[in-house]
N, C-alpha and C. Protein backbone atom coordinates (compact mmCIF):
# COMPACT_ATOMS: atom_id res chain seq x y z
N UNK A 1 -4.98 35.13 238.83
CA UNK A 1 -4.35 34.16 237.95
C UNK A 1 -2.88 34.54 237.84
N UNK A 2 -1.92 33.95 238.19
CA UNK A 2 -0.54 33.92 238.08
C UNK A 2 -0.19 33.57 236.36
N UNK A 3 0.91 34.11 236.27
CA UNK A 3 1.54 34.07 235.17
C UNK A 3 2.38 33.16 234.97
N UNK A 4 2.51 32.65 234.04
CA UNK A 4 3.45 31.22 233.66
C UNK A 4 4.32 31.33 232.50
N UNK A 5 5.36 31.49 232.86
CA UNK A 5 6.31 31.86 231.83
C UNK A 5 7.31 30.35 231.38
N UNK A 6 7.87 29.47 231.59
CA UNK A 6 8.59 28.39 231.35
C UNK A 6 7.63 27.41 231.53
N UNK A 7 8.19 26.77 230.32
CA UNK A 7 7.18 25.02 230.29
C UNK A 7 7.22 24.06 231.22
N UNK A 8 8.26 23.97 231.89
CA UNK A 8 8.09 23.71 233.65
C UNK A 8 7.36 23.85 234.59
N UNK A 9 6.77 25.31 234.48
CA UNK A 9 5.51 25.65 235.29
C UNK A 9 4.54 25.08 234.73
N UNK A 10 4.47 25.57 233.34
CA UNK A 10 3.08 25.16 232.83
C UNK A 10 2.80 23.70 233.06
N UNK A 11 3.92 22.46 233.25
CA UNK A 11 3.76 21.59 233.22
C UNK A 11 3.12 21.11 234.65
N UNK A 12 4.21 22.15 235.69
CA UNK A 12 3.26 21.59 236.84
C UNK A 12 2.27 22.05 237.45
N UNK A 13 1.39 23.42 237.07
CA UNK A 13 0.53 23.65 236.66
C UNK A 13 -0.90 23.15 236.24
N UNK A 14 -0.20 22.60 235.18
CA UNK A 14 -1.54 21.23 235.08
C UNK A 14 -1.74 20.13 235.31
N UNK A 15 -0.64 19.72 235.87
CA UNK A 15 -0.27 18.30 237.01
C UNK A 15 -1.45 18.69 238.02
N UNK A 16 -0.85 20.00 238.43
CA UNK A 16 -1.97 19.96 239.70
C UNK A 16 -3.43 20.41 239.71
N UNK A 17 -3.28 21.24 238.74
CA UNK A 17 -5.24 21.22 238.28
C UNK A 17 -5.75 19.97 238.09
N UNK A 18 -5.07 19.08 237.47
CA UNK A 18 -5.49 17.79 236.97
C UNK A 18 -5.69 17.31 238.23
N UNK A 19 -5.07 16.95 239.48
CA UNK A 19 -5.17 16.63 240.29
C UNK A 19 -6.23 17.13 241.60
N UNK A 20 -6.33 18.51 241.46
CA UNK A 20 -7.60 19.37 242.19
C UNK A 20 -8.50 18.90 241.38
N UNK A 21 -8.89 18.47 240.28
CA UNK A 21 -10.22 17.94 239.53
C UNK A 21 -10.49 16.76 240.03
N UNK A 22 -9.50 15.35 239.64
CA UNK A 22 -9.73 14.14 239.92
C UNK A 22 -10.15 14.18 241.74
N UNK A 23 -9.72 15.25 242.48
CA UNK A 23 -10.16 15.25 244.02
C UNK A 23 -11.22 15.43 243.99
N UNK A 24 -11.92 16.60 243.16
CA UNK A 24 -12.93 17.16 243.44
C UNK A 24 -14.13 15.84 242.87
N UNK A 25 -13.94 15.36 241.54
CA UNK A 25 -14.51 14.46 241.27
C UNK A 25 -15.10 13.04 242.48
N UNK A 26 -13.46 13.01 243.05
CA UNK A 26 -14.12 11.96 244.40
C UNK A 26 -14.95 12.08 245.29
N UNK A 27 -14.70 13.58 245.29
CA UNK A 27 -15.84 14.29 246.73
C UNK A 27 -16.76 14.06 245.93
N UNK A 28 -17.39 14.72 244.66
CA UNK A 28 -19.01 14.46 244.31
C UNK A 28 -19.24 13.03 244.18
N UNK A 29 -18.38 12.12 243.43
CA UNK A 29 -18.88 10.94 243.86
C UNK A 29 -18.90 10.14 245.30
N UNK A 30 -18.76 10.38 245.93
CA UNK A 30 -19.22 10.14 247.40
C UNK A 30 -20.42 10.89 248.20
N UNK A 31 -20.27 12.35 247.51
CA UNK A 31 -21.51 12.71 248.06
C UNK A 31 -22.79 12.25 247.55
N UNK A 32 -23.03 11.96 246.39
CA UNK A 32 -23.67 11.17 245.22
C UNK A 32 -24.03 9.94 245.57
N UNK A 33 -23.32 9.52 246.09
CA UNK A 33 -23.52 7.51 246.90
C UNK A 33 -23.57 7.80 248.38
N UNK A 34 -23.46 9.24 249.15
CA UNK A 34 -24.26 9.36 250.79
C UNK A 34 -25.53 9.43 250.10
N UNK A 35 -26.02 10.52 249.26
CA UNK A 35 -27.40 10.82 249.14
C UNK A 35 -28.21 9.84 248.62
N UNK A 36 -27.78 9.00 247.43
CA UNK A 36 -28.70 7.81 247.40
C UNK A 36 -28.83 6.60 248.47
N UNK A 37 -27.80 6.38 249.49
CA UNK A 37 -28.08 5.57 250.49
C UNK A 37 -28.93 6.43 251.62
N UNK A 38 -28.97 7.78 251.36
CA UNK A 38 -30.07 8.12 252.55
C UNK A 38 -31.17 8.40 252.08
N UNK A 39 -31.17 8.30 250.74
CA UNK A 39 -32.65 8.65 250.40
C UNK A 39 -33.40 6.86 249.77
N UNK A 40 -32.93 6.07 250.46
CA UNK A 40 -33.24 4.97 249.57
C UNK A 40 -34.63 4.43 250.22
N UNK A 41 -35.69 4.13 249.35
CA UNK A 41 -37.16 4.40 250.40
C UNK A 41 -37.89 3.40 251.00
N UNK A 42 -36.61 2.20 250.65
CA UNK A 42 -37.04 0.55 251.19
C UNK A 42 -36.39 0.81 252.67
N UNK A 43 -35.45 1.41 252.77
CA UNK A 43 -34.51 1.53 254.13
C UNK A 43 -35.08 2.04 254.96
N UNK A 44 -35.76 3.56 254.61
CA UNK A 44 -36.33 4.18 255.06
C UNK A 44 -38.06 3.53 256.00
N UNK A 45 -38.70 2.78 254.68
CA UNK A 45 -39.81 2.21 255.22
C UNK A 45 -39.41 1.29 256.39
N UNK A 46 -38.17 0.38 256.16
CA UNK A 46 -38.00 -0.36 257.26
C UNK A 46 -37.48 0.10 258.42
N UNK A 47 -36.85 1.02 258.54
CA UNK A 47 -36.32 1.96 259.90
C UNK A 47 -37.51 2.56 260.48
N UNK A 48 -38.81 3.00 259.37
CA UNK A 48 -39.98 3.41 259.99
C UNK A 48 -40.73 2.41 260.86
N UNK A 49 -40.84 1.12 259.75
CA UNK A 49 -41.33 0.02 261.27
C UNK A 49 -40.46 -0.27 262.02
N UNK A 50 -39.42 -0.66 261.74
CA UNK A 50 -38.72 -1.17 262.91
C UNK A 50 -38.88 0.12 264.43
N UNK A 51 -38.68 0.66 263.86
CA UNK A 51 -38.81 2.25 264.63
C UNK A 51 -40.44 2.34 265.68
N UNK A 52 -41.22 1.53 264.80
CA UNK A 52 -42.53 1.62 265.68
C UNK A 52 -42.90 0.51 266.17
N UNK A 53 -42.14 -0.45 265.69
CA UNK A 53 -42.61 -1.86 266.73
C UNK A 53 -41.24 -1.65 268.24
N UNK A 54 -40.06 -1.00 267.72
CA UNK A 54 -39.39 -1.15 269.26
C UNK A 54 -39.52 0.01 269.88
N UNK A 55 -40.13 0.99 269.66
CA UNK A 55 -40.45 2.10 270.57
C UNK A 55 -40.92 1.88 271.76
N UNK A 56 -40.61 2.18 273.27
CA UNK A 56 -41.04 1.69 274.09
C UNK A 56 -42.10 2.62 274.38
N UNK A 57 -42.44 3.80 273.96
CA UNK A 57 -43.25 4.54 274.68
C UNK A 57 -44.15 5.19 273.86
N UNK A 58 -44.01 5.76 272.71
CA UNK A 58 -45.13 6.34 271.29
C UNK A 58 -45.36 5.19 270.49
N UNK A 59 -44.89 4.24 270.57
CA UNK A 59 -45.13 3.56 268.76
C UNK A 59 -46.40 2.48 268.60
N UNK A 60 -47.12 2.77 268.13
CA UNK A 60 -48.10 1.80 267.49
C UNK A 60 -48.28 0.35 267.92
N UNK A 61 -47.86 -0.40 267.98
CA UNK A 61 -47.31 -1.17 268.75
C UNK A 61 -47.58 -1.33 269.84
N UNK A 62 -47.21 -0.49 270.44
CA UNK A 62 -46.78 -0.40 272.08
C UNK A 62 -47.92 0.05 272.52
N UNK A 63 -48.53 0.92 272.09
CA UNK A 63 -50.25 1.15 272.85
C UNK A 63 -51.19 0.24 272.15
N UNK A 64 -50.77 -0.94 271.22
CA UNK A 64 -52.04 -1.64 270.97
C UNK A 64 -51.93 -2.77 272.12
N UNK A 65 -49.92 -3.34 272.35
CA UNK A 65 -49.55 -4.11 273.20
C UNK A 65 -50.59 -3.51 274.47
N UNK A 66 -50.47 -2.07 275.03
CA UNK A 66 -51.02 -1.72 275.99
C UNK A 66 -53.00 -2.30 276.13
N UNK A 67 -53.09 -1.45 275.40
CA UNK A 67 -54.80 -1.57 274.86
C UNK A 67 -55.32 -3.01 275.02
N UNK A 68 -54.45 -3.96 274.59
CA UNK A 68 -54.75 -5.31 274.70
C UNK A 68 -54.75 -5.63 276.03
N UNK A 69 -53.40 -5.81 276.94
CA UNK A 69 -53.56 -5.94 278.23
C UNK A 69 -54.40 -5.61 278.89
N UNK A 70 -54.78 -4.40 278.65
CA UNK A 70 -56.25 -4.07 279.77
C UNK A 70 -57.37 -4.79 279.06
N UNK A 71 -57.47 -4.42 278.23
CA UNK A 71 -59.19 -5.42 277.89
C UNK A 71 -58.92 -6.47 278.16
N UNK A 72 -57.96 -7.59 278.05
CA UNK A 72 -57.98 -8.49 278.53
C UNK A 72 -57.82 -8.53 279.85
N UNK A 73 -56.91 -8.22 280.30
CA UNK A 73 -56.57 -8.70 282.01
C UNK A 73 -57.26 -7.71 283.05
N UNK A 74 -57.14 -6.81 282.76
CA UNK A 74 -58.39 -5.93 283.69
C UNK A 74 -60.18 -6.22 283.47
N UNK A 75 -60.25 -6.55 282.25
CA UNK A 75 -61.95 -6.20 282.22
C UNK A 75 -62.27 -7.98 281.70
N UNK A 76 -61.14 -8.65 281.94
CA UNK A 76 -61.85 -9.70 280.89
C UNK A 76 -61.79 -11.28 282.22
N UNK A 77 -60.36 -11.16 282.60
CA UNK A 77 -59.78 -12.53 283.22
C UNK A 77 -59.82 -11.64 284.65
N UNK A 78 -59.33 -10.73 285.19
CA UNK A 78 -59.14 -10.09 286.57
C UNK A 78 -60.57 -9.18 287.35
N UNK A 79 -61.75 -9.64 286.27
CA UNK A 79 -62.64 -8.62 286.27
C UNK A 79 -63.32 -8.53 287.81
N UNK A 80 -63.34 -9.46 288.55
CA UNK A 80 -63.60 -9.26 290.01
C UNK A 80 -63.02 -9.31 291.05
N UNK A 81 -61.51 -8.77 290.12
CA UNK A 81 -60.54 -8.98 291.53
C UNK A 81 -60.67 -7.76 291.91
N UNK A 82 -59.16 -7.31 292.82
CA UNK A 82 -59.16 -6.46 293.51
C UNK A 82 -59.00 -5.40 292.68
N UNK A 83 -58.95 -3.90 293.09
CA UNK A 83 -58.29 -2.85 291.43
C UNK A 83 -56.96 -2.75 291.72
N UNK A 84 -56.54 -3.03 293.19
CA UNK A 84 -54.84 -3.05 293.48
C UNK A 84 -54.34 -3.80 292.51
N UNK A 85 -54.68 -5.26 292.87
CA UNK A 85 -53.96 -6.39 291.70
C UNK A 85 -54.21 -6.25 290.83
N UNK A 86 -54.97 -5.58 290.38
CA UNK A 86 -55.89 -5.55 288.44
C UNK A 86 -54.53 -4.62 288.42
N UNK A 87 -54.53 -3.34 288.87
CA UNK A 87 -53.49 -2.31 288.72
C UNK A 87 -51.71 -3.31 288.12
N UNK A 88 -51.47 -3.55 289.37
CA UNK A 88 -50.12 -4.14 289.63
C UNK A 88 -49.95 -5.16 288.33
N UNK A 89 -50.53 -6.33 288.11
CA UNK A 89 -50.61 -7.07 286.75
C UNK A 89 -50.53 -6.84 285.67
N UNK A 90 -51.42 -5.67 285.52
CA UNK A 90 -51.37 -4.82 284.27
C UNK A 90 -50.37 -4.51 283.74
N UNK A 91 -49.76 -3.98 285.15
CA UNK A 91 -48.60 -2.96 285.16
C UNK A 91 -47.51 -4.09 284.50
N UNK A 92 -46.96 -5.18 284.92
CA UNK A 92 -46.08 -6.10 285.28
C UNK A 92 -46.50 -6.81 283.28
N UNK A 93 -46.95 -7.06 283.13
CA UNK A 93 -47.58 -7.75 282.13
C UNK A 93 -47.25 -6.81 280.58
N UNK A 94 -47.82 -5.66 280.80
CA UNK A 94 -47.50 -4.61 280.07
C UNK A 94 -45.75 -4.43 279.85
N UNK A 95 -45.08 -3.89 280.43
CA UNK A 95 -43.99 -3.84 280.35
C UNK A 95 -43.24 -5.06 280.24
N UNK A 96 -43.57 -6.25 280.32
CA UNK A 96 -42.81 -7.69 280.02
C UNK A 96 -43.06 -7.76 278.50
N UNK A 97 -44.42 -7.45 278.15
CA UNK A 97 -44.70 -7.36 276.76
C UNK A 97 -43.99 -6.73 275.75
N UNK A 98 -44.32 -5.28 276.37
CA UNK A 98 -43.02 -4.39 275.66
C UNK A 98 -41.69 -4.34 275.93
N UNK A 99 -41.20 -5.18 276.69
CA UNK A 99 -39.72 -4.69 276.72
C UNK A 99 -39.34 -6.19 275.64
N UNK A 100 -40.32 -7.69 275.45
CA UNK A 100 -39.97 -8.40 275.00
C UNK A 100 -40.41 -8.13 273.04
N UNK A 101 -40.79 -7.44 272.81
CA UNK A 101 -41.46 -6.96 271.92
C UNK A 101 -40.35 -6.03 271.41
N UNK A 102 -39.71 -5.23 272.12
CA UNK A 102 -38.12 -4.31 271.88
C UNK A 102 -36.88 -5.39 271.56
N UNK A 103 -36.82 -5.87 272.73
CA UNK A 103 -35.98 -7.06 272.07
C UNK A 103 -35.96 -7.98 270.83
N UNK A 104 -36.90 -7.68 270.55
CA UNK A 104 -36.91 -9.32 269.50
C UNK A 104 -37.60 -8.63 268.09
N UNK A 105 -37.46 -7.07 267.88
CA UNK A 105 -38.21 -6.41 266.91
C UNK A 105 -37.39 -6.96 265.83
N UNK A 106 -36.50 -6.58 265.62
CA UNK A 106 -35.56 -7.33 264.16
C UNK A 106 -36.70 -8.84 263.91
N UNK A 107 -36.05 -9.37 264.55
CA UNK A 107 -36.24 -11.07 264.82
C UNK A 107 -37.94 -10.95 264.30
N UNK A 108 -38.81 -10.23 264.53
CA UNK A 108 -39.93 -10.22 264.22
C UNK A 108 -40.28 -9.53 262.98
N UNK A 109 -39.71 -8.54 262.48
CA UNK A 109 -39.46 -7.97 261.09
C UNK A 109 -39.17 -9.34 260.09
N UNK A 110 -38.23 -10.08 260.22
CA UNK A 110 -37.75 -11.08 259.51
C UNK A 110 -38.72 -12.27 259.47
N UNK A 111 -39.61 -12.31 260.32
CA UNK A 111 -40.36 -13.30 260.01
C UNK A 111 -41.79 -12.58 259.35
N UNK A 112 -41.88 -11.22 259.62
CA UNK A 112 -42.98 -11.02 258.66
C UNK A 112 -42.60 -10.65 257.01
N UNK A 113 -41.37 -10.46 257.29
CA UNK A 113 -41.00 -10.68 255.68
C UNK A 113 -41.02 -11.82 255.07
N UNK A 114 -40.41 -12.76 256.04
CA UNK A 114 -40.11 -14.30 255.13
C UNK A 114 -42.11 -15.05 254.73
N UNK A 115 -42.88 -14.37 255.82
CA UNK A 115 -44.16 -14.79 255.66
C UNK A 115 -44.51 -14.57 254.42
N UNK A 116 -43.93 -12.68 253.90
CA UNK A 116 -44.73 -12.29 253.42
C UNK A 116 -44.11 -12.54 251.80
N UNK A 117 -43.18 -13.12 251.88
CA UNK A 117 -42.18 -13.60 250.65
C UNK A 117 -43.01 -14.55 250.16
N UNK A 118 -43.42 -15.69 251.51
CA UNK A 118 -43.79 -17.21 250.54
C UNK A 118 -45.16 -16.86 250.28
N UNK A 119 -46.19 -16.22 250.65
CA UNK A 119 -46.96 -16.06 250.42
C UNK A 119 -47.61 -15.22 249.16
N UNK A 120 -46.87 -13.86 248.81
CA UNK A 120 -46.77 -13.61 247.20
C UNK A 120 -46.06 -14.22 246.57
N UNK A 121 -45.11 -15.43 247.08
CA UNK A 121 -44.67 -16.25 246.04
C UNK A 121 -45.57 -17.44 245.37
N UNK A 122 -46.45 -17.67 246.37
CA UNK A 122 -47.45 -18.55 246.19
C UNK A 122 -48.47 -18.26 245.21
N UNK A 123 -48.75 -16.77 245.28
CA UNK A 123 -49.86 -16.02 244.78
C UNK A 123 -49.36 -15.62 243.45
N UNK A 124 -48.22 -15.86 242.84
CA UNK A 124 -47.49 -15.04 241.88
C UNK A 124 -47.49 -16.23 241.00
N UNK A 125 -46.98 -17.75 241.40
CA UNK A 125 -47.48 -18.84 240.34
C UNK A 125 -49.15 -18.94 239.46
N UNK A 126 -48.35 -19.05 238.48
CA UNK A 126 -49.53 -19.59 237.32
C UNK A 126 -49.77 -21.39 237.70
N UNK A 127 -50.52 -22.30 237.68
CA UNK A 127 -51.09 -23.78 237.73
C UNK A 127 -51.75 -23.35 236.40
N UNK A 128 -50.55 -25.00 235.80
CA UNK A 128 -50.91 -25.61 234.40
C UNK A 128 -51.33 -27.28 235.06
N UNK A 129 -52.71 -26.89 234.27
CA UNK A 129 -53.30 -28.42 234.88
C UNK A 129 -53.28 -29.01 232.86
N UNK A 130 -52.70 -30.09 233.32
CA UNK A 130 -52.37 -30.76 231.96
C UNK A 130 -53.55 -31.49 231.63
N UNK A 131 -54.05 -32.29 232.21
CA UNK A 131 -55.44 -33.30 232.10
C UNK A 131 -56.74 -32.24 231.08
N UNK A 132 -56.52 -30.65 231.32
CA UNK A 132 -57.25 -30.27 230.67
C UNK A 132 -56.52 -29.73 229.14
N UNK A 133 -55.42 -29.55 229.51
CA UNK A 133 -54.98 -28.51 228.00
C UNK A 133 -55.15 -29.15 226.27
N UNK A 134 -55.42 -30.09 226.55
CA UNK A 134 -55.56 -30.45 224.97
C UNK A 134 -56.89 -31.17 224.94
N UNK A 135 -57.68 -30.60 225.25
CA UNK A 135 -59.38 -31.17 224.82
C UNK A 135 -59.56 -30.26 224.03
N UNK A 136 -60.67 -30.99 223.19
CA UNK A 136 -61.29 -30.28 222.10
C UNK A 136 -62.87 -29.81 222.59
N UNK A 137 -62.86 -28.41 223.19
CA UNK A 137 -64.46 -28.52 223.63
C UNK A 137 -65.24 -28.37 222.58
N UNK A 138 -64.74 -28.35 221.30
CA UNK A 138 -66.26 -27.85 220.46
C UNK A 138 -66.68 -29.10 219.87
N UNK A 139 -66.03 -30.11 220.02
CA UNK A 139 -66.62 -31.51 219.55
C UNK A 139 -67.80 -32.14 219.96
């Protein structure tokens, strides 16, 4: 701690503490508004699906996309062809699936939200049926 002898110093002194505070203050409030935007758990859930419907190679998704193609086109529609072409189709079919399935993941997020909007919006109305509200049943 330095010594401060004239009111000059002291003055600028606390000019600049004042000023190392109001800095320091900015840094915690910014670090304060990184950590709640990375911990925010709607963002998070949606980066998790989005994350598993465009995965081209682990995601949920992508091996049911797979799983489907073969039961269908190998064992279902191709079932007495050759196993070359069963192979090759698969192959061709599969990857058109998933690479169109990568592309258009947003685009498909947004419509299972907007589905899933009107549909608890639907479910969330009360129906006032008027024809009944003013009878007298005990008459």
């Amino acid at each position: 701690m330095k010594k401060i002898k004239p009111y000059d110093q002291l003055q600028a002194e606390l000019l600049l503490t004042r000023q190392k505070i109001a800095h320091l203050e900015r840094l915690i409030e910014e670090d304060v508004a990184e950590i709640k935007s990375s911990l925010d758990p709607l963002k998070l859930a949606g980066q998790g699906v989005k994350h598993m419907l465009s995965s081209e190679k682990d995601g949920v998704v992508s091996e049911s996309i797979s799983l489907t193609v073969d039961a269908l086109i190998k064992r279902l529609l191709l079932r007495r062809s050759n196993w070359m072409f069963k192979l090759a189709v698969a192959f061709f079919l599969k990857n058109y699936a998933k690479n169109l399935l990568s592309r258009n993941a947003g685009n498909i997020l947004e419509w299972i939200k907007m589905k899933l909007r009107t549909n608890g919006s639907i479910r969330s109305k009360e129906y006032y049926d008027r024809s009944t509200s003013h009878s007298d049943w005990e008459s």
